[in-house]
N, C-alpha and C. Protein backbone atom coordinates (compact mmCIF):
# COMPACT_ATOMS: atom_id res chain seq x y z
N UNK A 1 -67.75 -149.44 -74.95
CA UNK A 1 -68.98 -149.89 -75.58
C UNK A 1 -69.08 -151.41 -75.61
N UNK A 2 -67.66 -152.30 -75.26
CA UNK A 2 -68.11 -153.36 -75.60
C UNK A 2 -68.55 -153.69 -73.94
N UNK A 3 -68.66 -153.51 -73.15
CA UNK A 3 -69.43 -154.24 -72.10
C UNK A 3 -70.51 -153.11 -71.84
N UNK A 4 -71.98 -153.95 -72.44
CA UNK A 4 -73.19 -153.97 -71.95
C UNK A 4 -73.65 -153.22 -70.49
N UNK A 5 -72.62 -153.90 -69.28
CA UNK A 5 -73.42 -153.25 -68.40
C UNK A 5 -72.68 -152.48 -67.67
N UNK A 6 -72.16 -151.45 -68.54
CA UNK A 6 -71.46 -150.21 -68.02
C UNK A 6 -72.16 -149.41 -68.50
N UNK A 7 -73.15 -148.36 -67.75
CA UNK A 7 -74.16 -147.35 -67.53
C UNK A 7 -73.54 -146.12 -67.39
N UNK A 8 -73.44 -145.35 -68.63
CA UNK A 8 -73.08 -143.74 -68.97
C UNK A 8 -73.51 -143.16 -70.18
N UNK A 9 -73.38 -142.13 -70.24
CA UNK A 9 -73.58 -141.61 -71.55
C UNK A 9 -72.40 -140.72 -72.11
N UNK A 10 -72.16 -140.90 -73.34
CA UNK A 10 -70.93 -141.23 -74.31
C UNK A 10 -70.99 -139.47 -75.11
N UNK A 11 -69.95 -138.92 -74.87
CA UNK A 11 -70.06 -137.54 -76.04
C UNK A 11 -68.76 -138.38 -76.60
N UNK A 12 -68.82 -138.94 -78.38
CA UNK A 12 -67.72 -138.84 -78.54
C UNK A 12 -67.19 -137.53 -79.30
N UNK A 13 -65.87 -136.91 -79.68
CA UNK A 13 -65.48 -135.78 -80.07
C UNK A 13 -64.37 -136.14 -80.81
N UNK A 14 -64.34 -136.06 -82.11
CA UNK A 14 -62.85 -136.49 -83.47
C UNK A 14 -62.38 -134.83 -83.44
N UNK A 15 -61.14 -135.23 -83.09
CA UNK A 15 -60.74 -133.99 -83.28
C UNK A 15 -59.82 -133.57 -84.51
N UNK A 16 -60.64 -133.17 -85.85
CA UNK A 16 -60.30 -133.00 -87.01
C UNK A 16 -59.55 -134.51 -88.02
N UNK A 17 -60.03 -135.54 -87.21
CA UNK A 17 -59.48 -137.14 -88.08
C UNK A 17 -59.36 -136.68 -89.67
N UNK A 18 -58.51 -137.38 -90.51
CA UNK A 18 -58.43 -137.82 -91.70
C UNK A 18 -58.11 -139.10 -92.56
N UNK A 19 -58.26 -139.71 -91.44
CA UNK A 19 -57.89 -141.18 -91.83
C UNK A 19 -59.36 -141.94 -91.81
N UNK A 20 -60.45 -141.64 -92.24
CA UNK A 20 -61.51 -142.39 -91.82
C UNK A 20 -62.52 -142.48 -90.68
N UNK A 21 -62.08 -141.95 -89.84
CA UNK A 21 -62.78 -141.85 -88.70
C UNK A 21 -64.14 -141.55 -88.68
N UNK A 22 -64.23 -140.26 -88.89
CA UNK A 22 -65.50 -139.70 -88.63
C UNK A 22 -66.14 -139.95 -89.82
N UNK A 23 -65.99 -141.04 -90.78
CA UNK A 23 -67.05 -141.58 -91.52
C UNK A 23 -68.01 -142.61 -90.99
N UNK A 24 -66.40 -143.26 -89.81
CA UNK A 24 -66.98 -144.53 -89.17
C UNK A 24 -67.73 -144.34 -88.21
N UNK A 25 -67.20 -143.13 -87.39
CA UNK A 25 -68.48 -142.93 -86.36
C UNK A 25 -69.56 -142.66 -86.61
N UNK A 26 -69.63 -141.96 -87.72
CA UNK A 26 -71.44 -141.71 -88.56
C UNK A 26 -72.26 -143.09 -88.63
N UNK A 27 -71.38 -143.58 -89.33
CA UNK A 27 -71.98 -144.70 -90.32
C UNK A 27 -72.16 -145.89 -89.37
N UNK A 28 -70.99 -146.52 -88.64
CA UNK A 28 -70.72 -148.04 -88.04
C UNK A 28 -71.04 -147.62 -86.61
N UNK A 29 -70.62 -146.83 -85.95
CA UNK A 29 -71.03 -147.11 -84.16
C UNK A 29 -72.35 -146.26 -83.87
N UNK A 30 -73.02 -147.80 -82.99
CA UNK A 30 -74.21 -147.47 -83.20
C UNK A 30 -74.83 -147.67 -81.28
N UNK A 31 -75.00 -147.19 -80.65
CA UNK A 31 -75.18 -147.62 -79.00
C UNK A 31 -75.91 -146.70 -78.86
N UNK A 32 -77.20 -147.08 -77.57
CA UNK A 32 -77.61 -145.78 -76.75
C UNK A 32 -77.21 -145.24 -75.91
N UNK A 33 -76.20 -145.70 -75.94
CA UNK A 33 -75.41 -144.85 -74.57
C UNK A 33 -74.48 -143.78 -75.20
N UNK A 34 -74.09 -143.44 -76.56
CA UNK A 34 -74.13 -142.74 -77.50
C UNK A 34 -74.91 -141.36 -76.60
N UNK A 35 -74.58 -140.21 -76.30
CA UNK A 35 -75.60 -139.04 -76.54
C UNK A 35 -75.30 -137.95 -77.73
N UNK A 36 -74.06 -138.06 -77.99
CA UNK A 36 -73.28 -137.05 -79.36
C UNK A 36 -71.95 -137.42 -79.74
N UNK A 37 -72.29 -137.27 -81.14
CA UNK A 37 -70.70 -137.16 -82.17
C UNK A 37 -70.25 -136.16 -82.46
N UNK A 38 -69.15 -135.11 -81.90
CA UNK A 38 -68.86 -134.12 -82.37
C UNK A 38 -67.80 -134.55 -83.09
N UNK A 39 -68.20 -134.15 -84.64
CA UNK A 39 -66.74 -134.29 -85.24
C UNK A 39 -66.26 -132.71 -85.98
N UNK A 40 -64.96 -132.49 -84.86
CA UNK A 40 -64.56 -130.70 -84.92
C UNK A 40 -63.98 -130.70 -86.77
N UNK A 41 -64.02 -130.05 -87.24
CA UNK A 41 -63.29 -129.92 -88.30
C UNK A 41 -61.69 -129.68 -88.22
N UNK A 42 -61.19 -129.20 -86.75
CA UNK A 42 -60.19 -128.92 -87.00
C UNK A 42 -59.65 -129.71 -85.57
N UNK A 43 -57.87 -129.63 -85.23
CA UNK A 43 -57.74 -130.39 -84.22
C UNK A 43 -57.59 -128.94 -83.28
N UNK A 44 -58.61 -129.58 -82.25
CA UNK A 44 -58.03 -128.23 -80.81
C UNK A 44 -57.61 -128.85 -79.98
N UNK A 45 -57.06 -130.15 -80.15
CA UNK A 45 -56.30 -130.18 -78.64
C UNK A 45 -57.84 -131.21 -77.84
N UNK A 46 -56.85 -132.00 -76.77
CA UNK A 46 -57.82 -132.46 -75.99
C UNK A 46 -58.49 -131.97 -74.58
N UNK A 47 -57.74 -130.79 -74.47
CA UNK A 47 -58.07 -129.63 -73.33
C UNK A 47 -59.33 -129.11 -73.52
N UNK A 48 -59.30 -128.40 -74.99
CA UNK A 48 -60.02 -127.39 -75.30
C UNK A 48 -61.46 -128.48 -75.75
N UNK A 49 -61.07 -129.45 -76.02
CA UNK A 49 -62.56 -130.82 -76.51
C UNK A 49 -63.25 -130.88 -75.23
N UNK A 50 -62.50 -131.49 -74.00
CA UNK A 50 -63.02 -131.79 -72.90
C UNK A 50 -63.73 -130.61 -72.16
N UNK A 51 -63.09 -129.03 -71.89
CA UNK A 51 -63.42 -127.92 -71.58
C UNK A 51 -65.70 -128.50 -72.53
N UNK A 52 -65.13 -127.97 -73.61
CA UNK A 52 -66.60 -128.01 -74.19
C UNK A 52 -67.74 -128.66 -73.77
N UNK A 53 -67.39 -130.48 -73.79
CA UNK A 53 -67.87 -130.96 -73.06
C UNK A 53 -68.53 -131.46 -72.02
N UNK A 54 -67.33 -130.90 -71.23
CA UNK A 54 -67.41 -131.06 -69.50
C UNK A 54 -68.31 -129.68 -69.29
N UNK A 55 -68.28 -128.89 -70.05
CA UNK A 55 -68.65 -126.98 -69.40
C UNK A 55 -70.11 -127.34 -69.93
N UNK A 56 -70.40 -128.35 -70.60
CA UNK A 56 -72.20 -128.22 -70.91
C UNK A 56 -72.86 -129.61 -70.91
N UNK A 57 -72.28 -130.73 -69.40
CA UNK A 57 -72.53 -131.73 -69.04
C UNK A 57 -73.64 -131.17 -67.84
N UNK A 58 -74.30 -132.25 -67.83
CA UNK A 58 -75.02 -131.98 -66.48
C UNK A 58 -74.86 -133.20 -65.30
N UNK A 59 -74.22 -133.90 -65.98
CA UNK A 59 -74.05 -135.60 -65.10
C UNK A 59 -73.43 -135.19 -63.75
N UNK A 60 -73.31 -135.92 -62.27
CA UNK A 60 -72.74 -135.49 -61.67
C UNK A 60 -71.55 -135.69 -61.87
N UNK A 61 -71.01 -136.79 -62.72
CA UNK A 61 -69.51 -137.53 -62.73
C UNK A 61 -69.63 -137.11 -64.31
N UNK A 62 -67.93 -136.41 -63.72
CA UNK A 62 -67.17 -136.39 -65.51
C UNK A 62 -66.24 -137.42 -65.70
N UNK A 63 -65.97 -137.59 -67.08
CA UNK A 63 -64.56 -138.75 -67.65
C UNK A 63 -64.36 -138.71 -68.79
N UNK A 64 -62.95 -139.13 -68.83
CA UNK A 64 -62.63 -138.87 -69.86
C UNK A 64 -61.92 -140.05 -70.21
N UNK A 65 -61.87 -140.79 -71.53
CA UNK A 65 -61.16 -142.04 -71.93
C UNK A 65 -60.54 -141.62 -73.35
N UNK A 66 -59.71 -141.86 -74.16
CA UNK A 66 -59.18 -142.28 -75.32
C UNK A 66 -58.90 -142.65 -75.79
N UNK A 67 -59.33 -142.93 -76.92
CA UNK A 67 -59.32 -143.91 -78.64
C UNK A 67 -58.51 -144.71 -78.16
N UNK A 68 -57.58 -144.76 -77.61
CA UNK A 68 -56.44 -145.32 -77.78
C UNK A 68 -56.34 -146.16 -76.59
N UNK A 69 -57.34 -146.43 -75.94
CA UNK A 69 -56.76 -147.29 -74.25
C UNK A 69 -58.44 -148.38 -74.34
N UNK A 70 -57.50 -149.31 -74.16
CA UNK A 70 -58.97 -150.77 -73.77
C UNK A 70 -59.03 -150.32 -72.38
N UNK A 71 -59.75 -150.27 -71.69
CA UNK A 71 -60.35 -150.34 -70.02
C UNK A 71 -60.53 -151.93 -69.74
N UNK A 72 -60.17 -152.23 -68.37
CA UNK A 72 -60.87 -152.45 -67.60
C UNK A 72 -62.48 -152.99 -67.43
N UNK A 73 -63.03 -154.22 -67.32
CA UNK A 73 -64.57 -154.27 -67.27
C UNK A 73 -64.53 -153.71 -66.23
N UNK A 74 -66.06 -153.03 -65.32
CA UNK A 74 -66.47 -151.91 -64.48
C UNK A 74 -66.02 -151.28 -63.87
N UNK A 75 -64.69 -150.49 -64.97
CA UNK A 75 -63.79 -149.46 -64.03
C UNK A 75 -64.95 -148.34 -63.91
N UNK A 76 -65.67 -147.83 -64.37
CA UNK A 76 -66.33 -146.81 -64.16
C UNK A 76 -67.26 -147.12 -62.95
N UNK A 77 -67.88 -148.25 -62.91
CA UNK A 77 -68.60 -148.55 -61.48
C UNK A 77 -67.62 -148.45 -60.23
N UNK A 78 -66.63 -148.88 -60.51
CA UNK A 78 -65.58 -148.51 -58.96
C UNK A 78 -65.17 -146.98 -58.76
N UNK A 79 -64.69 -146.51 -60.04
CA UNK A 79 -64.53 -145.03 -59.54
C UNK A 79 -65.53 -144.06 -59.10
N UNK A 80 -67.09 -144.56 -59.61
CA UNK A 80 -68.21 -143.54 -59.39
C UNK A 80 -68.47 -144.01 -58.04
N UNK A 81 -68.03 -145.40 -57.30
CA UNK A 81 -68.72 -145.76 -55.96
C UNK A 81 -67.73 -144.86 -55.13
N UNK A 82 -66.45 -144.92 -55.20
CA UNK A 82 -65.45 -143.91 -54.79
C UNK A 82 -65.63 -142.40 -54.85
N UNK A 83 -66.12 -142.13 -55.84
CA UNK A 83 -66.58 -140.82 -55.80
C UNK A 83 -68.48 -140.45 -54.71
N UNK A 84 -69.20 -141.47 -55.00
CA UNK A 84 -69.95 -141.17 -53.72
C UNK A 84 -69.74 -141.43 -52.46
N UNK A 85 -68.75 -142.31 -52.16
CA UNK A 85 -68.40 -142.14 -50.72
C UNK A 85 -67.28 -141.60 -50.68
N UNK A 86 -66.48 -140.62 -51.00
CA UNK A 86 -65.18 -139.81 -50.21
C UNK A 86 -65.59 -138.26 -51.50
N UNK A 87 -65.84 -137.73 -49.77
CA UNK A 87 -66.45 -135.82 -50.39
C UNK A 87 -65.26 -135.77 -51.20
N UNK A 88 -64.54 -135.66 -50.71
CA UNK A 88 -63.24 -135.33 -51.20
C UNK A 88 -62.19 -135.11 -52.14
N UNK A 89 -62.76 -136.05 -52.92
CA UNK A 89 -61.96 -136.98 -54.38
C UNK A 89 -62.30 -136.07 -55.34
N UNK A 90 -60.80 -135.68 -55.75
CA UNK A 90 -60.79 -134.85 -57.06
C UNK A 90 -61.16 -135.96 -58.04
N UNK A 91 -59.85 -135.95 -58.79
CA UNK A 91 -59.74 -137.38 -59.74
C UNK A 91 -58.74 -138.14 -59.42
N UNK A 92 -59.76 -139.25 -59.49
CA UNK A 92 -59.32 -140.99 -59.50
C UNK A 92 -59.32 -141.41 -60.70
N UNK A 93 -58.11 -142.11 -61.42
CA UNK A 93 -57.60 -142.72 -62.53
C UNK A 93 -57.70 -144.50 -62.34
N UNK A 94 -57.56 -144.75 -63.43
CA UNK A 94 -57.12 -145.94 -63.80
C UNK A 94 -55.57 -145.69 -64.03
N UNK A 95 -54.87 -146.81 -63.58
CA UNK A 95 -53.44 -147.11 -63.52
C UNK A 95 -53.15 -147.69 -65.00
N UNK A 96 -52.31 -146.47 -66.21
CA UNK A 96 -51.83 -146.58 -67.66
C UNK A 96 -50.33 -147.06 -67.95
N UNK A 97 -49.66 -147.12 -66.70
CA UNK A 97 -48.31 -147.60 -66.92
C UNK A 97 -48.50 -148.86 -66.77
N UNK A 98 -47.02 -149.50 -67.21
CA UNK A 98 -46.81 -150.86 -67.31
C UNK A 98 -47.53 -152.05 -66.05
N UNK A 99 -47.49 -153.21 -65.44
CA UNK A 99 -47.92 -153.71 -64.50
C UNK A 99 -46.55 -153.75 -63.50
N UNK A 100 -45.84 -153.77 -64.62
CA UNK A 100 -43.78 -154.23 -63.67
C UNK A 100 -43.88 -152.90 -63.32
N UNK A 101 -44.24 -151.80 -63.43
CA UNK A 101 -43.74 -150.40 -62.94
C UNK A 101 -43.68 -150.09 -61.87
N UNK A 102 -45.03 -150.82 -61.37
CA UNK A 102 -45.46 -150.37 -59.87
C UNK A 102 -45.03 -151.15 -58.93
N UNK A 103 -44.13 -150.96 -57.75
CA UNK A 103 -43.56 -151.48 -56.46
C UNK A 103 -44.58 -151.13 -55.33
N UNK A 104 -45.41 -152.23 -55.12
CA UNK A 104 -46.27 -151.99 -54.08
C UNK A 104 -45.53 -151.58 -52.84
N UNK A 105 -44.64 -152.72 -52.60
CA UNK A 105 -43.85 -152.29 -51.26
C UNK A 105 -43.40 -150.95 -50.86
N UNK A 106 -42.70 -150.17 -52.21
CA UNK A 106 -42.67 -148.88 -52.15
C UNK A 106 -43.34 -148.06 -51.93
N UNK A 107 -44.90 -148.11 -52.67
CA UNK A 107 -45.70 -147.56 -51.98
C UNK A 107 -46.26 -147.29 -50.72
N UNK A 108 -46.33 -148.47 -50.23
CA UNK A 108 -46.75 -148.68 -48.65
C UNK A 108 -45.72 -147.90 -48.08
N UNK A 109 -44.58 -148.65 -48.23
CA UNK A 109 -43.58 -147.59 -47.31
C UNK A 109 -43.71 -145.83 -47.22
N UNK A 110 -43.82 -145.61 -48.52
CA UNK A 110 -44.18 -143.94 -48.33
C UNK A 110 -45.50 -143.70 -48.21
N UNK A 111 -46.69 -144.73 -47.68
CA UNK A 111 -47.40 -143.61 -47.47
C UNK A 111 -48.38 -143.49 -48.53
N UNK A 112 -48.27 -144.24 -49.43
CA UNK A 112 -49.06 -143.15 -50.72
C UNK A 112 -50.44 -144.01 -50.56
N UNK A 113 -50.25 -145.15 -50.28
CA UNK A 113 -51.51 -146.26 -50.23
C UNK A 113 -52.47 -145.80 -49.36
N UNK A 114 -53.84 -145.10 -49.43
CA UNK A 114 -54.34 -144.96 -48.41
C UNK A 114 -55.76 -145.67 -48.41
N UNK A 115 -56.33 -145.30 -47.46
CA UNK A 115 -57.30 -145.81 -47.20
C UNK A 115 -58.54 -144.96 -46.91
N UNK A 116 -59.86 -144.70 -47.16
CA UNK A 116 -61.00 -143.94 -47.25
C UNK A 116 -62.17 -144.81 -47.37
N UNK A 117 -63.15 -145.02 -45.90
CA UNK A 117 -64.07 -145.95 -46.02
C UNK A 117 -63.53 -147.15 -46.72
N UNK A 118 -64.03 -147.71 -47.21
CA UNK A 118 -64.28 -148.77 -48.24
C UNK A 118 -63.35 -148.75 -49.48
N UNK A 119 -62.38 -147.95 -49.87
CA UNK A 119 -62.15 -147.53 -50.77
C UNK A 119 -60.06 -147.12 -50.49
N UNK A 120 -59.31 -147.90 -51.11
CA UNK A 120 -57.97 -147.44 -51.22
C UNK A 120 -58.20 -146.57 -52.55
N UNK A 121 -56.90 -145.65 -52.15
CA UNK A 121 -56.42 -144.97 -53.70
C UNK A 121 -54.59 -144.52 -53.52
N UNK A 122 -53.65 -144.72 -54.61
CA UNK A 122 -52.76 -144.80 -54.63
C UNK A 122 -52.45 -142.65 -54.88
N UNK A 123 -52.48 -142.57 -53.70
CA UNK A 123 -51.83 -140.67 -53.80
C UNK A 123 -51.29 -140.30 -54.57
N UNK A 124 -51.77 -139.25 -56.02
CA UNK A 124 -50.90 -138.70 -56.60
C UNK A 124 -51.59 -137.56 -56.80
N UNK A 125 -50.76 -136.42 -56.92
CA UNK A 125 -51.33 -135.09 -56.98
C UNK A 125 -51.70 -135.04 -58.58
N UNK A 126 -51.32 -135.89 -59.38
CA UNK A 126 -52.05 -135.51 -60.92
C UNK A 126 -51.69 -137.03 -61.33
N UNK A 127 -52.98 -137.23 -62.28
CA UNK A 127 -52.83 -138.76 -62.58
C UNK A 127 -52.44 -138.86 -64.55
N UNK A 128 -53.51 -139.24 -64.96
CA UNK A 128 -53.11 -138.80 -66.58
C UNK A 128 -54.15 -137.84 -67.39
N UNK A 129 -54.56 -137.99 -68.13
CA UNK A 129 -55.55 -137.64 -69.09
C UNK A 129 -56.39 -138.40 -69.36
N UNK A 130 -56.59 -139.92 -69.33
CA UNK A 130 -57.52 -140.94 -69.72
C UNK A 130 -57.84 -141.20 -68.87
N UNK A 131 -59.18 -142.28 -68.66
CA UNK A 131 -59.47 -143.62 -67.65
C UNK A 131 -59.94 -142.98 -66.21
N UNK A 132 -60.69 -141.76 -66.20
CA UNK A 132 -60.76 -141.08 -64.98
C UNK A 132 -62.11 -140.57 -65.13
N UNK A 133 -61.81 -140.18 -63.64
CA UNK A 133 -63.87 -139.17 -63.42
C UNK A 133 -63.31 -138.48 -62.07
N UNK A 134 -63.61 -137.72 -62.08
CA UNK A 134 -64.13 -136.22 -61.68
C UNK A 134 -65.70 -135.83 -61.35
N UNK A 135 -65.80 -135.41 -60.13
CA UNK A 135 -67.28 -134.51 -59.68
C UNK A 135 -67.63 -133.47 -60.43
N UNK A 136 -68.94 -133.19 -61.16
CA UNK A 136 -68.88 -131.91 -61.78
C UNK A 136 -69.09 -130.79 -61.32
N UNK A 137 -69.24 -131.07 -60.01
CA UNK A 137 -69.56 -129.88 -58.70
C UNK A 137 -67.96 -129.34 -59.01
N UNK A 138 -66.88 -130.62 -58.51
CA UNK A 138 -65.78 -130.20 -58.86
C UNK A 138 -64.83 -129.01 -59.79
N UNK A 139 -65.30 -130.16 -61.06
CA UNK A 139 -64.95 -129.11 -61.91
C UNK A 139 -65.65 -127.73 -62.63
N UNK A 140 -66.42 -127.42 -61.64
CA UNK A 140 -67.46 -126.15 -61.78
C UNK A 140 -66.71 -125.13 -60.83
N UNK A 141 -66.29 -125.76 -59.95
CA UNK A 141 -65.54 -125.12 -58.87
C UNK A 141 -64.11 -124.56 -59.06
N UNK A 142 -63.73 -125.13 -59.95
CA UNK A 142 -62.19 -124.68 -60.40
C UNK A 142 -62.29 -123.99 -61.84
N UNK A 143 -63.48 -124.35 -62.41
CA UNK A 143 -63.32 -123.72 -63.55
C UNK A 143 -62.90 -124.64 -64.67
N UNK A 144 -63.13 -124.17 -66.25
CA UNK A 144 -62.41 -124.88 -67.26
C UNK A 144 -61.07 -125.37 -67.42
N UNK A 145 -60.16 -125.94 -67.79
CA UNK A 145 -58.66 -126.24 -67.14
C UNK A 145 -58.03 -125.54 -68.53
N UNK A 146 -57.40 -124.24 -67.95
CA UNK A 146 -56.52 -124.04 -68.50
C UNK A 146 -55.37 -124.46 -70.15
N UNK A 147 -54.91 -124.10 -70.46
CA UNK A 147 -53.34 -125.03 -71.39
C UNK A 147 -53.91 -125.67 -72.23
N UNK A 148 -53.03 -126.63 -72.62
CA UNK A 148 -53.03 -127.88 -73.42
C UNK A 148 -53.01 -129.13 -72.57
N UNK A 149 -52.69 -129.14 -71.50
CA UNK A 149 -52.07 -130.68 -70.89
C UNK A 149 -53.21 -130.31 -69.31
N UNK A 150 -53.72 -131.96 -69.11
CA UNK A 150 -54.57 -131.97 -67.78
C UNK A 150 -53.51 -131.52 -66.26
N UNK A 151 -52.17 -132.28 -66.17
CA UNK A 151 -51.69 -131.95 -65.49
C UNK A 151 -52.13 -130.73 -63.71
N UNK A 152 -51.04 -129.61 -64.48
CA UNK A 152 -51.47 -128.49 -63.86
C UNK A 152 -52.91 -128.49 -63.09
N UNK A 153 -53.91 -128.70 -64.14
CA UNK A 153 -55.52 -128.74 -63.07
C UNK A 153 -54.99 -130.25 -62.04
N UNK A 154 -55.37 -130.71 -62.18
CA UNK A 154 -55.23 -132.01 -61.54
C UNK A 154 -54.00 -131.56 -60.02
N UNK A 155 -53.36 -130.96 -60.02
CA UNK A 155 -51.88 -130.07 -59.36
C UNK A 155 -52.89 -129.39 -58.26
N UNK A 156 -53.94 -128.59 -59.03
CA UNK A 156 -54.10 -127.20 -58.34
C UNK A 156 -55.46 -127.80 -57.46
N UNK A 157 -56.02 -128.98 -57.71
CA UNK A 157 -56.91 -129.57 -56.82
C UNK A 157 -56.48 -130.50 -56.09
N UNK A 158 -55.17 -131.23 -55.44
CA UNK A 158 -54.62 -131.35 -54.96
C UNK A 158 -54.26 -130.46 -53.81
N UNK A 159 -53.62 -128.96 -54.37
CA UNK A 159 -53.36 -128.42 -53.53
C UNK A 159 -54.45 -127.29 -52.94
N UNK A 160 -55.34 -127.83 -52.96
CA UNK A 160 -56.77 -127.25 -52.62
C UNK A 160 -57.64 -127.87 -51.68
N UNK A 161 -56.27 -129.27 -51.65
CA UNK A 161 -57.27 -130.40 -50.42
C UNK A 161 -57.65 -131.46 -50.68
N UNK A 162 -57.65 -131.68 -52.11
CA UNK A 162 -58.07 -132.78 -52.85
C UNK A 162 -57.33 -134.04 -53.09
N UNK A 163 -58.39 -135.30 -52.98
CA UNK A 163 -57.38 -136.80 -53.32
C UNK A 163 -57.34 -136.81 -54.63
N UNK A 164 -56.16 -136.95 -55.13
CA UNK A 164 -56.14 -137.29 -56.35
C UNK A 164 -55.14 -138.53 -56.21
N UNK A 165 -55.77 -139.15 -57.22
CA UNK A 165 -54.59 -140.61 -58.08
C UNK A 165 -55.53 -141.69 -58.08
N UNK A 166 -55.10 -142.80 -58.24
CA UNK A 166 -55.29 -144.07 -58.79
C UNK A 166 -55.87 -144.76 -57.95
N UNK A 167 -57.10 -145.49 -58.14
CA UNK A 167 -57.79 -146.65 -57.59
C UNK A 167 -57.00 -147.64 -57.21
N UNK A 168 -57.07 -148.10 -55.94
CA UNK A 168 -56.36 -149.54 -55.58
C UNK A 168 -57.22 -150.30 -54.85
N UNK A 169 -56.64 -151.51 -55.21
CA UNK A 169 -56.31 -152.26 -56.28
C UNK A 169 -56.19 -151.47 -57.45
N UNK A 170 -55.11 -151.13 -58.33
CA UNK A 170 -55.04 -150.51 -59.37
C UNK A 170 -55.87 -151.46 -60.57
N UNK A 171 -56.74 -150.55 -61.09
CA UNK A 171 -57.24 -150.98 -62.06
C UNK A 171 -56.81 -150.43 -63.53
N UNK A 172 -56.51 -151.88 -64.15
CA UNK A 172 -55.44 -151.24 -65.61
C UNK A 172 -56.53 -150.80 -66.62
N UNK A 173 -55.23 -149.83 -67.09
CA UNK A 173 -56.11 -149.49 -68.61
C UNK A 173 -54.57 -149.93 -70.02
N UNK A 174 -55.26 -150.49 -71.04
CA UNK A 174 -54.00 -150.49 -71.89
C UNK A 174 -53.75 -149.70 -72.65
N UNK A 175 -53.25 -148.83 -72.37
CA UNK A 175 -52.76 -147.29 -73.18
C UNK A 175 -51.08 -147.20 -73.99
């Protein structure tokens, strides 16, 4: 919300808070890019939030971010340009680990760095839970995801043909 010219619309979802939260989202956050506050009474998990969500979106691009991670200014403009040019692309993340973590050289050497039009992405068959988007053709196609943990989905569209992992130039998120 704090940069202006990032163009989406916002479901946020508290999943059963007691520390204040969902007084503050009533009361203090105020944006049009806002379309709903669901505040659940109870906690279900961030599977079963996103399922809801995502299963009665109509946008073509899904995502998902949390409370808990600053982004990136126009990570969402790079991943949605990535997602209209490569059919292909499951989910593309933002990069949540450290900056020292990542050995570019390593990468290159195996391979994982690729290249698609206009567009690198660092190969991983499942990325995280935050800082990402997804086609909703996509996830119409596989269905609601399963469990508790994104993982597994993220696995099974991979092995279905799908690019999955991280924008490169990795774009950070601070999680």
């Amino acid at each position: 919300l704090a940069d202006p010219s990032e163009e989406f619309s916002l479901t946020i979802w508290d999943n059963g808070s007691t520390d204040g939260t969902a007084e503050y989202l009533k009361n203090e956050v105020d944006d049009p890019r806002i379309a709903d506050i669901i505040l659940s009474k109870e906690n279900v998990g961030q599977v079963a939030a996103v399922n809801e969500i995502w299963g009665k979106s109509k946008a073509d691009l899904l995502g998902k971010l949390d409370n808990d991670c600053i982004m990136t200014p126009g990570w969402t403009r790079k991943l949605a340009q990535a997602h209209a040019d490569i059919e292909k692309l499951g989910v593309v993340a933002c990069w949540h680990y450290p900056v020292e973590d990542f050995d570019e050289s390593v990468a290159l050497r195996a391979g994982k760095i690729q290249t698609f039009g206009q567009h690198r992405i660092l190969r991983h068959p499942w990325t995280c839970g935050t800082g990402l988007l997804i086609k909703r053709e996509t996830y119409v196609e596989f269905g609601p995801m399963p469990g508790r943990t994104t993982s597994r989905y993220w696995i099974n569209l991979a092995l279905a043909g799908y690019i999955n992992g991280f924008y490169y130039p990795l774009i950070h998120q601070e999680h």
